[in-house]
C-alpha atoms as a PDB file:
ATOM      1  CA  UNK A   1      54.380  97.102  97.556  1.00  0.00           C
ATOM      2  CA  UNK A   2      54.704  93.758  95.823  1.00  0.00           C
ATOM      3  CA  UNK A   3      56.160  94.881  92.837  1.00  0.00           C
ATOM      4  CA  UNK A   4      59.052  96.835  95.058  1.00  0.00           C
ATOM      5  CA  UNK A   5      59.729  94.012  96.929  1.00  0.00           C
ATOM      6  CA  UNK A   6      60.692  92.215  93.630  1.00  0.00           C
ATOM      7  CA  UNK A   7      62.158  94.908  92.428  1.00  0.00           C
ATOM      8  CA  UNK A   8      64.447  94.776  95.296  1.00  0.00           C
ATOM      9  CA  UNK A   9      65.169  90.886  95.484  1.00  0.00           C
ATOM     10  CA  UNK A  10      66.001  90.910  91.693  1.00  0.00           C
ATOM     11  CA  UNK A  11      68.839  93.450  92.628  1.00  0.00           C
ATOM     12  CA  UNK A  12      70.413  91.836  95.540  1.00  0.00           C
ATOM     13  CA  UNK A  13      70.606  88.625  93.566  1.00  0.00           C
ATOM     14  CA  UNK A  14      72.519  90.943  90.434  1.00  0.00           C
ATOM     15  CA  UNK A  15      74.194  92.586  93.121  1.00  0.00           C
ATOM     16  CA  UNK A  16      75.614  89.238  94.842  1.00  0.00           C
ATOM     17  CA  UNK A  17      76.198  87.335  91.468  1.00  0.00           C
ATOM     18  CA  UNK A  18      78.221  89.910  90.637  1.00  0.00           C
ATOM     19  CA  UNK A  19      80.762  89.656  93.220  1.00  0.00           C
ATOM     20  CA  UNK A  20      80.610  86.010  94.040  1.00  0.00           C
ATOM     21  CA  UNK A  21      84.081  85.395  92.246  1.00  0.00           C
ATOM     22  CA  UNK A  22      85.899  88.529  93.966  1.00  0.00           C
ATOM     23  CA  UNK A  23      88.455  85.885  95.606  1.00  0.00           C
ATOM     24  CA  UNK A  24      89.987  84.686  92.163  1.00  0.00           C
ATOM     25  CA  UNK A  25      90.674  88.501  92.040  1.00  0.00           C
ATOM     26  CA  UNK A  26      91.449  92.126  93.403  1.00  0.00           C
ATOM     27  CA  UNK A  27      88.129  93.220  94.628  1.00  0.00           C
ATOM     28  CA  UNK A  28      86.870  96.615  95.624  1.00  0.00           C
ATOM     29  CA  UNK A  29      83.691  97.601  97.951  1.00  0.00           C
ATOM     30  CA  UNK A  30      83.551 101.037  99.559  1.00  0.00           C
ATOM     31  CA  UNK A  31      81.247 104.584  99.055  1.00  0.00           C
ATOM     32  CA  UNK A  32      79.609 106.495  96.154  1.00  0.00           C
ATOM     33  CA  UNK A  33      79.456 110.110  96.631  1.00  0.00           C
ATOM     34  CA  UNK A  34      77.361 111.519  93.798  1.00  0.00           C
ATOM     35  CA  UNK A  35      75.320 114.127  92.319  1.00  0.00           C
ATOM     36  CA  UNK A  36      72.334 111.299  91.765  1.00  0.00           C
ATOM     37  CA  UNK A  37      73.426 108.463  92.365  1.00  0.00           C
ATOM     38  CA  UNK A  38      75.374 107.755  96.248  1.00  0.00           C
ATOM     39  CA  UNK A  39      75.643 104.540  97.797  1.00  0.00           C
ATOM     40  CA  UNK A  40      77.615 101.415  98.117  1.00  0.00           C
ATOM     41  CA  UNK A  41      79.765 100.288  95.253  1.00  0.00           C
ATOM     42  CA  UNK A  42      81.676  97.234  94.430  1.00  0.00           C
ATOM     43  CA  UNK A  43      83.808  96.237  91.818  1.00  0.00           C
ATOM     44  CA  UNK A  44      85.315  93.139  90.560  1.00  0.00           C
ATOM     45  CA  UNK A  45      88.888  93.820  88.681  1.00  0.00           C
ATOM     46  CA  UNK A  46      88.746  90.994  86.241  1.00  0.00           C
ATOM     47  CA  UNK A  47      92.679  91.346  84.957  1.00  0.00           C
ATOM     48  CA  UNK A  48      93.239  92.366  81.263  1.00  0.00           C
ATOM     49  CA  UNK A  49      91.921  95.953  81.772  1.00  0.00           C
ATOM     50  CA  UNK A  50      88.755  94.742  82.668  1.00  0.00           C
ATOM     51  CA  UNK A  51      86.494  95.642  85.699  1.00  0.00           C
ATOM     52  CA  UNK A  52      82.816  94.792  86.304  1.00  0.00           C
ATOM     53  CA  UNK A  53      81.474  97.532  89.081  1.00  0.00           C
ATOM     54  CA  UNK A  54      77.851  97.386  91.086  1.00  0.00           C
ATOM     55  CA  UNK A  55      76.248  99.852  92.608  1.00  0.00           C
ATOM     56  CA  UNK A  56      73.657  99.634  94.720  1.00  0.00           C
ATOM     57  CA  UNK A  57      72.209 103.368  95.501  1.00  0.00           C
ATOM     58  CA  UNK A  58      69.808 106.068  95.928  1.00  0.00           C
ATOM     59  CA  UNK A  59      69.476 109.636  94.550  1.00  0.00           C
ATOM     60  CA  UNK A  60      68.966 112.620  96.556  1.00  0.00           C
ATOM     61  CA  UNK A  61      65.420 114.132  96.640  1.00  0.00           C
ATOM     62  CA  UNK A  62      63.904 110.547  95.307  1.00  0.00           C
ATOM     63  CA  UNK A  63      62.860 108.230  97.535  1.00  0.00           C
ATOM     64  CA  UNK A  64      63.590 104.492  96.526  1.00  0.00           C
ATOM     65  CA  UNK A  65      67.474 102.768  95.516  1.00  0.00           C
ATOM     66  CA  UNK A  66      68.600 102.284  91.996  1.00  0.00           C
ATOM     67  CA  UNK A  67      70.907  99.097  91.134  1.00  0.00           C
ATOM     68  CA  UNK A  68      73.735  99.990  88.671  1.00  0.00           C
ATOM     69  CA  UNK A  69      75.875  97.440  86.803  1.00  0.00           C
ATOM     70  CA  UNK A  70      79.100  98.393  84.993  1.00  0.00           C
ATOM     71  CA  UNK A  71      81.275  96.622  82.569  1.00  0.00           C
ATOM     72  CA  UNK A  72      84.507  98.804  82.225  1.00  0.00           C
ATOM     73  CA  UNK A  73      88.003  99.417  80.941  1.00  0.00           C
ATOM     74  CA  UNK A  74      90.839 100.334  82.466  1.00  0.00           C
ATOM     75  CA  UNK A  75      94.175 101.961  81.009  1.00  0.00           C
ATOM     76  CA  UNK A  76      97.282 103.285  82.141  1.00  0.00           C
ATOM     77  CA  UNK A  77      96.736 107.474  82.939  1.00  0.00           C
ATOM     78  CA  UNK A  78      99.172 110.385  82.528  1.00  0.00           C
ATOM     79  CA  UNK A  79     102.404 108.091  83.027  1.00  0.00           C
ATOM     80  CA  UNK A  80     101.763 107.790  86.733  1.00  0.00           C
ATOM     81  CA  UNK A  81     101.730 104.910  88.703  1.00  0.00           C
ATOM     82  CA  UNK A  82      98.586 103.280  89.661  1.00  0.00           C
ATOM     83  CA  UNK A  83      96.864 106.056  87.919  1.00  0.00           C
ATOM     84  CA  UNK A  84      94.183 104.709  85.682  1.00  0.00           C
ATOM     85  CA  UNK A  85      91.525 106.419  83.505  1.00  0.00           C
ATOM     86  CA  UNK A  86      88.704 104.145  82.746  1.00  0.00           C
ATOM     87  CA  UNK A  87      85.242 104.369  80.484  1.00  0.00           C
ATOM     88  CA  UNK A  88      82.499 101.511  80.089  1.00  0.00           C
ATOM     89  CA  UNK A  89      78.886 101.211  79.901  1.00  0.00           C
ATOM     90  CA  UNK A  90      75.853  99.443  81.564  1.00  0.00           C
ATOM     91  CA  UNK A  91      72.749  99.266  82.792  1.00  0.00           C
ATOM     92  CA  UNK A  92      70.143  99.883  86.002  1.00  0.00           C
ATOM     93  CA  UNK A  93      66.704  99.183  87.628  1.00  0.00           C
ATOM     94  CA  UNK A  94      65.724 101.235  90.276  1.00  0.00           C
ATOM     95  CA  UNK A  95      62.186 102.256  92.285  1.00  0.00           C
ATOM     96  CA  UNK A  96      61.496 105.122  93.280  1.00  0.00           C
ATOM     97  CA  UNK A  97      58.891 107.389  95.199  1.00  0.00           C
ATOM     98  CA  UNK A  98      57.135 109.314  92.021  1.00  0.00           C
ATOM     99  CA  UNK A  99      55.118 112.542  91.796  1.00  0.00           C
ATOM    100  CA  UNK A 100      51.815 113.031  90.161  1.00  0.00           C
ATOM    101  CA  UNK A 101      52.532 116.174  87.847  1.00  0.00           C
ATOM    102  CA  UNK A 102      49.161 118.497  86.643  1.00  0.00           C
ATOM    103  CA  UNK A 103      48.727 121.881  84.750  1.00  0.00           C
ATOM    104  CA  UNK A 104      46.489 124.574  86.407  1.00  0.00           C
ATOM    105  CA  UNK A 105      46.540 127.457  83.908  1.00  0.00           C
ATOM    106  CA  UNK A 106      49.671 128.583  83.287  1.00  0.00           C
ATOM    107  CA  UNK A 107      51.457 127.005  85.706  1.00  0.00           C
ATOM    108  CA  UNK A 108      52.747 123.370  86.693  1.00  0.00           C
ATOM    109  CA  UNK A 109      52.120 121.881  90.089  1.00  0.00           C
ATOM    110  CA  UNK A 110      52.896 118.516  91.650  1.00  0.00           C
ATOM    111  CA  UNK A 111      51.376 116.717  94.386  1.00  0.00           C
ATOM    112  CA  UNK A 112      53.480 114.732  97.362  1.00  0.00           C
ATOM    113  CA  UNK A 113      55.098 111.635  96.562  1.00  0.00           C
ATOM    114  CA  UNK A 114      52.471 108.979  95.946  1.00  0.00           C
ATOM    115  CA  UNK A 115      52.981 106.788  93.366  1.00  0.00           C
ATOM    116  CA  UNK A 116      55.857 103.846  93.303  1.00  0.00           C
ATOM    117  CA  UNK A 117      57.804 104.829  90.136  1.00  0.00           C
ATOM    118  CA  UNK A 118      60.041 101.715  88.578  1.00  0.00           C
ATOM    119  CA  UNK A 119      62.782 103.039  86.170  1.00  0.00           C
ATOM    120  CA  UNK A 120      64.732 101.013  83.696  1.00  0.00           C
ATOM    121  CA  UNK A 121      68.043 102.863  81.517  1.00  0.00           C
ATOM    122  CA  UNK A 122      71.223 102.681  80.422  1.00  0.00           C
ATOM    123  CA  UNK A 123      74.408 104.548  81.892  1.00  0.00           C
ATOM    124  CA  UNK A 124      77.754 105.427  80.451  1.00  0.00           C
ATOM    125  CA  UNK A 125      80.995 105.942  82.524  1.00  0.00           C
ATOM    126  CA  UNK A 126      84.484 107.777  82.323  1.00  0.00           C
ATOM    127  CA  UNK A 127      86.906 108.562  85.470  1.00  0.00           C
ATOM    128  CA  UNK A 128      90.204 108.389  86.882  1.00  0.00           C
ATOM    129  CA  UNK A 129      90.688 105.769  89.782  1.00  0.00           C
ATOM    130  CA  UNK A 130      93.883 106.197  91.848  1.00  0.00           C
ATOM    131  CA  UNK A 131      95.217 103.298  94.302  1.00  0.00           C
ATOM    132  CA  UNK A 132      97.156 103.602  97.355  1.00  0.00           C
ATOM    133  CA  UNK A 133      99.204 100.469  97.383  1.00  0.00           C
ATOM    134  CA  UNK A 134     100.816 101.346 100.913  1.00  0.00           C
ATOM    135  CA  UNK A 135      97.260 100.773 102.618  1.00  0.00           C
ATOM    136  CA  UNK A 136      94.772  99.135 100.051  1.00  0.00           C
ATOM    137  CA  UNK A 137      92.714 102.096  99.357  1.00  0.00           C
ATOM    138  CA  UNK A 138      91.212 103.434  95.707  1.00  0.00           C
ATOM    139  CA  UNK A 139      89.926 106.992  95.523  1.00  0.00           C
ATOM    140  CA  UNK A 140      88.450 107.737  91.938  1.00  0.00           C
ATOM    141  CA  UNK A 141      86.623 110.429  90.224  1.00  0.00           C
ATOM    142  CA  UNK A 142      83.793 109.983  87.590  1.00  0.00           C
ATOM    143  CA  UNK A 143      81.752 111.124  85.248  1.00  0.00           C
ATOM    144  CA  UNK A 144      78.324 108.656  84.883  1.00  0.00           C
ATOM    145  CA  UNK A 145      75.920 110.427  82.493  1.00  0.00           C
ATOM    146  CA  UNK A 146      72.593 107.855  82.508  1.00  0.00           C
ATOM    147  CA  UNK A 147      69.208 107.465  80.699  1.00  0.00           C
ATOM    148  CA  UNK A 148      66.089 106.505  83.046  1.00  0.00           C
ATOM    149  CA  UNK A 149      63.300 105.362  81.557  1.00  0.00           C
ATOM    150  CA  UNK A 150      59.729 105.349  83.252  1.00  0.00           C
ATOM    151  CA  UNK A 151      55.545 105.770  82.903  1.00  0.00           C
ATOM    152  CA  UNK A 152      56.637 109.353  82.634  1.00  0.00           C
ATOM    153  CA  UNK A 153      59.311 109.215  79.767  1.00  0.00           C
ATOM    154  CA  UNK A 154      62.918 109.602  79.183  1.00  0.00           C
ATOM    155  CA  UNK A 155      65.457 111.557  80.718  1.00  0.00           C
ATOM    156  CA  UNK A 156      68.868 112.348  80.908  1.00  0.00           C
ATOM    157  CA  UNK A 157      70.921 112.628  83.976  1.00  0.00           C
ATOM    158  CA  UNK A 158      74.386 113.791  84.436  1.00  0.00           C
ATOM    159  CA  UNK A 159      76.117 111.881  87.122  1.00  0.00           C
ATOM    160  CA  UNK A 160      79.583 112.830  88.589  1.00  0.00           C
ATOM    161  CA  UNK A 161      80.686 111.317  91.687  1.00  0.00           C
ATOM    162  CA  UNK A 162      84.055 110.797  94.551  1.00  0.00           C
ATOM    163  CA  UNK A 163      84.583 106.660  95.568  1.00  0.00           C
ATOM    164  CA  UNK A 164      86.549 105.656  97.653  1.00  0.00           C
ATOM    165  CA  UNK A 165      86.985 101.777  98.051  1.00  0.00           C
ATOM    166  CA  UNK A 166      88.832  99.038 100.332  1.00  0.00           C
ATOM    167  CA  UNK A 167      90.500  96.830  98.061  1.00  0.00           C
ATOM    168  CA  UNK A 168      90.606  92.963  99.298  1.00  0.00           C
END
């Protein structure tokens, strides 16, 4: 219980650090709708193309949060107007709720959730993000394939997800 309690310190302080600058700059918090990873996301449009975007989420079916940082790039998309495609690449922590998986025979069983699972990876990004100038709204579409890393192994997840963000 320690251990999540860190766990979950260490990511508000990311989380906050993050975003303590949004003044200087736009700044966008709203919702994460995804396949694995949903929650509350926030990102911090540096100027130059750049973005730095935090999410702060939890999957469905696994019990726990992940924290997600983003560092990203943002370019003009299709000729429209404040119509951007964008791609980066980051990083997460998360804890989670884990399983206790055994072979019986042939077969593979699991018991409840039991064990507190902490996973470490990497994450990749590419989307389209369109803002509504008349009220300062940002819906964006993405594609956020990651790698988690835990006691069990590797694995590879592919993300896709619908924000939609208040920008300040």
């Amino acid at each position: 219980m320690k251990n999540k309690s860190v766990i979950f310190g260490l990511g508000l302080v990311l989380l906050s650090l993050s975003f303590g600058t949004a003044k200087a700059q736009e700044f966008g918090l709203g919702v994460r709708l995804g396949g694995y990873t949903s929650g509350i996301t926030g990102k911090y449009y540096m100027g130059n193309s750049r973005a730095i975007e935090g999410i702060l989420g939890t999957s469905f079916g696994r019990r726990g949060f992940q924290l997600t940082g983003l560092y990203e790039i943002h370019a003009d998309a299709l000729g429209i107007q404040n119509l951007q495609w964008f791609y980066g690449v980051g990083a997460h922590i998360g804890s989670f709720a884990g399983r206790h998986y055994y072979k019986r025979g042939h077969k593979y069983y699991h018991d409840s959730y039991h064990d507190q699972l902490t996973t470490v990876g990497i994450d990749g990004i590419v989307g389209l993000e369109y803002q509504i100038t008349e009220i300062p709204i940002s819906v964006g579409l993405d594609f956020k394939p990651f790698i988690d890393v835990n006691q069990d192994g590797l694995f590879l997840f592919p993300d896709g997800a619908l924000t939609i963000r208040y920008i300040f």
